[in-house]
PDB file of N, CA and C in Angstrom:
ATOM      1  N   UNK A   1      86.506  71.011  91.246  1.00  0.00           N
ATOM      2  CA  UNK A   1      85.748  72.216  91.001  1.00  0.00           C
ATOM      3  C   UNK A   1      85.241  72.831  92.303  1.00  0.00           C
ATOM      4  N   UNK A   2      84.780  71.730  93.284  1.00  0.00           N
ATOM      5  CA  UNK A   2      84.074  72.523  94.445  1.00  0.00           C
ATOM      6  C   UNK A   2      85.222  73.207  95.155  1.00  0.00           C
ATOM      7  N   UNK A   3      86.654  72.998  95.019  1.00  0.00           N
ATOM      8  CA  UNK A   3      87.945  73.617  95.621  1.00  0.00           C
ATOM      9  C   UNK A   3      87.858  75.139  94.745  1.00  0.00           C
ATOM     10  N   UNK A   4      87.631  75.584  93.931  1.00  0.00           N
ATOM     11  CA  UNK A   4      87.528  76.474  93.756  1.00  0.00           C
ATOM     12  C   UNK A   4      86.792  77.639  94.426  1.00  0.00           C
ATOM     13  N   UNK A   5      85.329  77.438  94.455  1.00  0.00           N
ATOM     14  CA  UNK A   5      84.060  77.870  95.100  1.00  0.00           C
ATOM     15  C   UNK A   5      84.629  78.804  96.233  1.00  0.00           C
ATOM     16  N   UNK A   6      84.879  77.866  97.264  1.00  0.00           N
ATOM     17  CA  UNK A   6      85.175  79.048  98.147  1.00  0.00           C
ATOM     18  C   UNK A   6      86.249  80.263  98.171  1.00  0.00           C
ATOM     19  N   UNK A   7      87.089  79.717  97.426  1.00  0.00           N
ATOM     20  CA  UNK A   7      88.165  81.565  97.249  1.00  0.00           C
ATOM     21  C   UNK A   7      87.608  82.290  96.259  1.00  0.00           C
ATOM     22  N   UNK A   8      86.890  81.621  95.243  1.00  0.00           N
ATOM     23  CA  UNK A   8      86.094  82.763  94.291  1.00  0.00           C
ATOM     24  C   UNK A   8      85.151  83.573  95.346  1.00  0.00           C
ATOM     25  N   UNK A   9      84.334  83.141  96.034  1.00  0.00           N
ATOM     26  CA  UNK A   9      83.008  83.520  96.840  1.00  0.00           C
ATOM     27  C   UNK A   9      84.004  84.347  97.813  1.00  0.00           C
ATOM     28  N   UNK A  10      84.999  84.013  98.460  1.00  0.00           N
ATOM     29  CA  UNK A  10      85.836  84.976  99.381  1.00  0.00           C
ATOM     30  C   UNK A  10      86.649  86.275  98.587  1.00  0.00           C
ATOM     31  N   UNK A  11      86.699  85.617  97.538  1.00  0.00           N
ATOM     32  CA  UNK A  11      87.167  86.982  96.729  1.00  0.00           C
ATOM     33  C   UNK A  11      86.398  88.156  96.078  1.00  0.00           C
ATOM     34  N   UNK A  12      85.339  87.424  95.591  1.00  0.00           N
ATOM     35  CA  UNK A  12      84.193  88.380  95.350  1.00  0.00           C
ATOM     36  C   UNK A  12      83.362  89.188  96.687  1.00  0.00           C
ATOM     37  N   UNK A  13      83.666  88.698  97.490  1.00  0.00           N
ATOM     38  CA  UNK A  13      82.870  89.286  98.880  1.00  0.00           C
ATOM     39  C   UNK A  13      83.608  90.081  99.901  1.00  0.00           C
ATOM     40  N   UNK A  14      84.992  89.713  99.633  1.00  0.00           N
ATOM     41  CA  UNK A  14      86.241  90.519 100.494  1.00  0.00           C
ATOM     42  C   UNK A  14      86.922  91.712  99.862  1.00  0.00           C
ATOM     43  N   UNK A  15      87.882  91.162  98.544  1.00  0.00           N
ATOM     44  CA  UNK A  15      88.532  91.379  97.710  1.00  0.00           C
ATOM     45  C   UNK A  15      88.150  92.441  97.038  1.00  0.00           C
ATOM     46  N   UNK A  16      87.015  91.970  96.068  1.00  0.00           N
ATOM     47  CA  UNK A  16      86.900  93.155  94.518  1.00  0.00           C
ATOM     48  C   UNK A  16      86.517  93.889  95.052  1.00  0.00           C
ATOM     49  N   UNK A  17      85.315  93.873  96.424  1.00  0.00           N
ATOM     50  CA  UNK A  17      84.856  95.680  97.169  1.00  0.00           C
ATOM     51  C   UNK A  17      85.854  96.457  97.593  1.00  0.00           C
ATOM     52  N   UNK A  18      86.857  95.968  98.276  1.00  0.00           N
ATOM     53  CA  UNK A  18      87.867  96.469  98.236  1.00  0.00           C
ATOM     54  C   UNK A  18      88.627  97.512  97.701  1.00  0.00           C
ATOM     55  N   UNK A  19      89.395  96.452  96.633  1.00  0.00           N
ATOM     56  CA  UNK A  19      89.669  96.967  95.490  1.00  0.00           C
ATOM     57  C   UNK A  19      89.011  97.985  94.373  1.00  0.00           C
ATOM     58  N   UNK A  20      87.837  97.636  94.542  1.00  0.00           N
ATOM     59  CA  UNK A  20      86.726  98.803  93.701  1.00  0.00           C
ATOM     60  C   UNK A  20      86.981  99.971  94.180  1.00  0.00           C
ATOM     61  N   UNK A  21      86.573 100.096  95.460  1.00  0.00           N
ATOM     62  CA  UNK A  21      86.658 101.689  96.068  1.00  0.00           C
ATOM     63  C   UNK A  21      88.427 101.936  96.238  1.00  0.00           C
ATOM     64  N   UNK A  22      89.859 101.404  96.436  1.00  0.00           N
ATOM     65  CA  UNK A  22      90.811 101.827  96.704  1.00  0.00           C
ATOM     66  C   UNK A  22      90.587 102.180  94.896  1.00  0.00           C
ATOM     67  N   UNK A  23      90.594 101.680  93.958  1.00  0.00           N
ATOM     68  CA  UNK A  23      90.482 101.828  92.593  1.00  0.00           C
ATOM     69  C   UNK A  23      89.640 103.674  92.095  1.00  0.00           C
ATOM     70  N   UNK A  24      88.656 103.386  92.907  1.00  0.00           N
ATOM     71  CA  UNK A  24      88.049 104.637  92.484  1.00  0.00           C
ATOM     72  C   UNK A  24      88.230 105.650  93.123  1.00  0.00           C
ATOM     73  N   UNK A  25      89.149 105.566  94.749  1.00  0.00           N
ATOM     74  CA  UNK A  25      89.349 106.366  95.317  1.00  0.00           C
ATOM     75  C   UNK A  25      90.742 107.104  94.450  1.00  0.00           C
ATOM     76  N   UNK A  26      91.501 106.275  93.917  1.00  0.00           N
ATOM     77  CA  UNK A  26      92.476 106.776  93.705  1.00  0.00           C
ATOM     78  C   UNK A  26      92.077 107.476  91.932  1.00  0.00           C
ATOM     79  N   UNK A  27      91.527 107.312  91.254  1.00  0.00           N
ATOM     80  CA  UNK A  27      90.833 108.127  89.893  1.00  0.00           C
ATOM     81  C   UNK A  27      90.256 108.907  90.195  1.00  0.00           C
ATOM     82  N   UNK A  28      89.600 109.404  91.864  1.00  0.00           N
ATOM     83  CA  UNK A  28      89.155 110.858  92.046  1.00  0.00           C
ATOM     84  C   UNK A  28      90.055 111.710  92.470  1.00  0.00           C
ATOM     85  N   UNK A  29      91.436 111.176  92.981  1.00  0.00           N
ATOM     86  CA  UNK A  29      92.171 111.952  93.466  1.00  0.00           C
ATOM     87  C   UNK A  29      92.998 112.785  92.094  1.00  0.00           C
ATOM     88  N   UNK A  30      93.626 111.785  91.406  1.00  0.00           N
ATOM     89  CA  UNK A  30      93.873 111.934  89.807  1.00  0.00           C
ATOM     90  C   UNK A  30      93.146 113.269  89.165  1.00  0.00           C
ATOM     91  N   UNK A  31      92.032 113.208  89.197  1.00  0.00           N
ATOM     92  CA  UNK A  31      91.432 114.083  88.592  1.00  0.00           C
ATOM     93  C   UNK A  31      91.441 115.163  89.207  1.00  0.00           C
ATOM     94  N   UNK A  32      91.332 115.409  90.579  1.00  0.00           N
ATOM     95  CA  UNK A  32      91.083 116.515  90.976  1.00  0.00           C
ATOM     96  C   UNK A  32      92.929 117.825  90.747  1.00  0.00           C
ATOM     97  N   UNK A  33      93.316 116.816  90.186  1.00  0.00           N
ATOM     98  CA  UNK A  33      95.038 117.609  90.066  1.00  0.00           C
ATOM     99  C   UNK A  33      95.467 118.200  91.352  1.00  0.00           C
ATOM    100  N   UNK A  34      96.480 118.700  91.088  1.00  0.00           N
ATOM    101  CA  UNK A  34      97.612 119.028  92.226  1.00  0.00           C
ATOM    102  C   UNK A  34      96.998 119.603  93.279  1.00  0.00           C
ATOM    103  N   UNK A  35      97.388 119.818  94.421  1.00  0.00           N
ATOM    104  CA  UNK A  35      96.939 120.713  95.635  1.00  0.00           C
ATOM    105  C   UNK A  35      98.012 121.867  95.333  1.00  0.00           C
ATOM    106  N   UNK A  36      97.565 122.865  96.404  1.00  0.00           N
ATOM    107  CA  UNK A  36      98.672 123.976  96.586  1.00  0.00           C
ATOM    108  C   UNK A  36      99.809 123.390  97.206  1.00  0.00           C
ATOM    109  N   UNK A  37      99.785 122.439  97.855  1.00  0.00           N
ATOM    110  CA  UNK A  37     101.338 122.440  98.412  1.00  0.00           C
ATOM    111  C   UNK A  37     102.217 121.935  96.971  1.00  0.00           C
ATOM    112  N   UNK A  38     101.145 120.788  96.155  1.00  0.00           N
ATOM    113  CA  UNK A  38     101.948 119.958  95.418  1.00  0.00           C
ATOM    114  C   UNK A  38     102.295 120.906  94.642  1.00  0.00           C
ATOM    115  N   UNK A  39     101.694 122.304  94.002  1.00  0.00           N
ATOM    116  CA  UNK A  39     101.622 122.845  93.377  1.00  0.00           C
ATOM    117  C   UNK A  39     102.985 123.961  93.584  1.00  0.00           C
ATOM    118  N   UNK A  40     103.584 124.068  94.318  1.00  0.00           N
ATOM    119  CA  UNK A  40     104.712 125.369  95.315  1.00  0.00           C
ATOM    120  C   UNK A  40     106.055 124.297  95.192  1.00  0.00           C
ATOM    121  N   UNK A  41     105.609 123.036  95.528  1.00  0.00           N
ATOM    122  CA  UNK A  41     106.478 121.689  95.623  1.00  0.00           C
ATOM    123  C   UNK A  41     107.235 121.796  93.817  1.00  0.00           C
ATOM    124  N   UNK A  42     106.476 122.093  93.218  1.00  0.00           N
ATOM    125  CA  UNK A  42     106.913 121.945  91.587  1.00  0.00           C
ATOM    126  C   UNK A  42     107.550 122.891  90.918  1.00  0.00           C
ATOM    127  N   UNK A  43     106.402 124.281  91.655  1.00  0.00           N
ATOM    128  CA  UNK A  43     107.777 125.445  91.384  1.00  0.00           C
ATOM    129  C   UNK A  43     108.941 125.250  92.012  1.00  0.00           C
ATOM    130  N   UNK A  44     109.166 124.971  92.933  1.00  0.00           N
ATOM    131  CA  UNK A  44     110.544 124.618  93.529  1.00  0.00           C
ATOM    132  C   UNK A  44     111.326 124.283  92.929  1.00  0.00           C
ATOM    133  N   UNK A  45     111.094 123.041  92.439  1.00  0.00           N
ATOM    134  CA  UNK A  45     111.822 121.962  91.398  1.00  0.00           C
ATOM    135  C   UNK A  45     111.728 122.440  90.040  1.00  0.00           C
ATOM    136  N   UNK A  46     111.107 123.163  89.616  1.00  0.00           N
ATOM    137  CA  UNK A  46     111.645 124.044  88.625  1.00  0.00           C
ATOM    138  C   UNK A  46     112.639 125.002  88.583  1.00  0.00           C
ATOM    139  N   UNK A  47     112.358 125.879  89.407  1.00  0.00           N
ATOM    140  CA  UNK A  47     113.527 126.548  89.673  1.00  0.00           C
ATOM    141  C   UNK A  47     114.475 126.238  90.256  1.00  0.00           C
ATOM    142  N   UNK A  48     114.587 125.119  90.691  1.00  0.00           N
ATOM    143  CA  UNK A  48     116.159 124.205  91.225  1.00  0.00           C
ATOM    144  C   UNK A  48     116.449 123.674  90.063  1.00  0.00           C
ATOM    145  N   UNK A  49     115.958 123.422  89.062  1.00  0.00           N
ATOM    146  CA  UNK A  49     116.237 122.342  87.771  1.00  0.00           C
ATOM    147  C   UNK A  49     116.486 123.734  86.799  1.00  0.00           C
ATOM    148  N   UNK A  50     116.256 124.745  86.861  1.00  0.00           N
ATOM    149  CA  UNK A  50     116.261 126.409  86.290  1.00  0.00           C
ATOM    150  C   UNK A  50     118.032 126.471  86.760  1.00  0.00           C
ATOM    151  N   UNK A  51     118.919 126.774  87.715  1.00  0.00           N
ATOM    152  CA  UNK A  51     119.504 126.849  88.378  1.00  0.00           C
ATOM    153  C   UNK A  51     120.423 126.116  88.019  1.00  0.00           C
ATOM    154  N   UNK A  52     120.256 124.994  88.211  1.00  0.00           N
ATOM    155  CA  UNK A  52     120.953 123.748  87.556  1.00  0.00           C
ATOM    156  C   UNK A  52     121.437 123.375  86.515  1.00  0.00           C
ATOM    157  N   UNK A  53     120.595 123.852  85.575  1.00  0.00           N
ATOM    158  CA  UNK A  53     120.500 123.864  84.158  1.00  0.00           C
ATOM    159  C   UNK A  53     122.123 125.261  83.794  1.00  0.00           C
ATOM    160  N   UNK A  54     121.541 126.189  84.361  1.00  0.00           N
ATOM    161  CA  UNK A  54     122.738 127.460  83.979  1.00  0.00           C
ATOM    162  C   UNK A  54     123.917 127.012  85.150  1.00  0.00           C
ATOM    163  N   UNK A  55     124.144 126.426  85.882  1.00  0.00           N
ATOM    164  CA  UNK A  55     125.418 126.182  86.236  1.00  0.00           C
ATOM    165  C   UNK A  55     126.256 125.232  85.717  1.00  0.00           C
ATOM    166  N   UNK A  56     125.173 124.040  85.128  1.00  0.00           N
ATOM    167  CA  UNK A  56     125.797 123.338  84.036  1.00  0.00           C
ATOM    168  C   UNK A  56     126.338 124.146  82.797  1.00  0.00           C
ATOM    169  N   UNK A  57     125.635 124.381  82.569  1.00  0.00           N
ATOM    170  CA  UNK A  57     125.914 125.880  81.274  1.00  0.00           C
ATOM    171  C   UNK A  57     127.625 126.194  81.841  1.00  0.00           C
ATOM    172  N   UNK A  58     127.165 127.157  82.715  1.00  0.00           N
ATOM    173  CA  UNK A  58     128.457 127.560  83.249  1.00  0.00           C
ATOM    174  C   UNK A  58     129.483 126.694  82.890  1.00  0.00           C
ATOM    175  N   UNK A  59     129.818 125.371  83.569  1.00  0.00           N
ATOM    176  CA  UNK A  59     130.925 124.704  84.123  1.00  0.00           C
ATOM    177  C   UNK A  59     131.230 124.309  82.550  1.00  0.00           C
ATOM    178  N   UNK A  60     130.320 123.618  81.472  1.00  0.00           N
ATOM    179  CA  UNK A  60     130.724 123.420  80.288  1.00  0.00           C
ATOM    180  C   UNK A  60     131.476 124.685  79.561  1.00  0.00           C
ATOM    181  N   UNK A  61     131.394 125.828  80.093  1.00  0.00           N
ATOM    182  CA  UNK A  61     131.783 126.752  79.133  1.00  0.00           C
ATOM    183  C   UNK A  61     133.309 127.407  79.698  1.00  0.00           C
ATOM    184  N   UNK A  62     133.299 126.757  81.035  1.00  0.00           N
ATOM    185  CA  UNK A  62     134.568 126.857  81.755  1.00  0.00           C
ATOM    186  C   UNK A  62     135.571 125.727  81.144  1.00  0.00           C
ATOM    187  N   UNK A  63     134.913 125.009  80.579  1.00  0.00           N
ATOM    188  CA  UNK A  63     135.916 123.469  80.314  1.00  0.00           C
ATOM    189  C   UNK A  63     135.749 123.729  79.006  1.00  0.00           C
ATOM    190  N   UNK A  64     134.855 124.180  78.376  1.00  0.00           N
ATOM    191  CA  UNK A  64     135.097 124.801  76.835  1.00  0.00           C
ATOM    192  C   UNK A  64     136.799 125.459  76.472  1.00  0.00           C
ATOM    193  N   UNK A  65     136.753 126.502  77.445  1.00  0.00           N
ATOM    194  CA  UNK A  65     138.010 127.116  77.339  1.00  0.00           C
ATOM    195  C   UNK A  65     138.983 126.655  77.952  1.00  0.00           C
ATOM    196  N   UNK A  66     139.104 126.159  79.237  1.00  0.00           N
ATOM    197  CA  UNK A  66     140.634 125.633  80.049  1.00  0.00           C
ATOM    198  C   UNK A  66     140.370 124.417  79.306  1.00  0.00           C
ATOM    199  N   UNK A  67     140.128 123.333  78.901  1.00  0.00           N
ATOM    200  CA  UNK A  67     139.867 122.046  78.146  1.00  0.00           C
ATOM    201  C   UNK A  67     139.152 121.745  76.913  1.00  0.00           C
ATOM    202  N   UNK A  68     139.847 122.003  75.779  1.00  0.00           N
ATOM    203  CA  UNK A  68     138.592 122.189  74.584  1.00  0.00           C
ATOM    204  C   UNK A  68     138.664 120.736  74.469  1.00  0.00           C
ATOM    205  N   UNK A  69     139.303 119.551  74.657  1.00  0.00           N
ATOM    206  CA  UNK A  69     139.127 118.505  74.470  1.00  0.00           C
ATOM    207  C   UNK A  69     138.427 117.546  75.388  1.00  0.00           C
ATOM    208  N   UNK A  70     137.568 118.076  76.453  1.00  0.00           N
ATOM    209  CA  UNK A  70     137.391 117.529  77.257  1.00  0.00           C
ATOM    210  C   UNK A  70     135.765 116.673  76.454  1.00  0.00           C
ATOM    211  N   UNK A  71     135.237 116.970  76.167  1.00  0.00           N
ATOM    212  CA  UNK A  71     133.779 116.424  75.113  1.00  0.00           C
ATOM    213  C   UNK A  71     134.249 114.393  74.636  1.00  0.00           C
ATOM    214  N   UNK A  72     135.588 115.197  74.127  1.00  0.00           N
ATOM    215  CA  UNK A  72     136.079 113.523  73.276  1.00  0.00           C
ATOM    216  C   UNK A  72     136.585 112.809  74.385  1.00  0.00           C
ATOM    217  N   UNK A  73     137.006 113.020  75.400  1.00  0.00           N
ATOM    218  CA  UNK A  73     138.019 112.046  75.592  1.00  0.00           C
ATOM    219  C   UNK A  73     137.368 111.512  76.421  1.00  0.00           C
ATOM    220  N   UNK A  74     138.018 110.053  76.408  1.00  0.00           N
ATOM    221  CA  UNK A  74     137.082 108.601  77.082  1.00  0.00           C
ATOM    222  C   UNK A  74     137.548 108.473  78.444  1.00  0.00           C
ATOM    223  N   UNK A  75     136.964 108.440  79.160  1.00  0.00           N
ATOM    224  CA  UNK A  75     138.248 108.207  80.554  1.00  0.00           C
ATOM    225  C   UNK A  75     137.187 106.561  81.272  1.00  0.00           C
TER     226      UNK A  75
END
């Protein structure tokens, strides 16, 4: 039992303060939501995933017609 004692007492005195504030630092950041950059960062990626989305469109509707079988077949 007394082998215990000291890493509890080093953990409670090193450790959980630690951990408390990296813990609460990171639930204020959370809350405060996106910044402007993160915020410009997302439109981006929307409209690249916007973009993306209709060229897929596209290319399926190109293989619609030169390949109507292209959906089934297993390769």
């Amino acid at each position: 039992m007394d082998i215990l004692v000291a890493p509890i007492i080093i953990f409670l005195i090193i450790v959980a303060p630690i951990w408390l504030i990296l813990h609460y630092r990171s639930k204020r950041q959370v809350s405060q939501g996106l910044t402007e950059e993160e915020y410009a960062q997302l439109n981006e990626l929307i409209t690249r995933a916007d973009k993306m989305a209709q060229r897929i469109d596209t290319l399926e509707a190109i293989l619609d017609t030169e390949a109507p079988q292209w959906r089934t077949r297993d390769d």
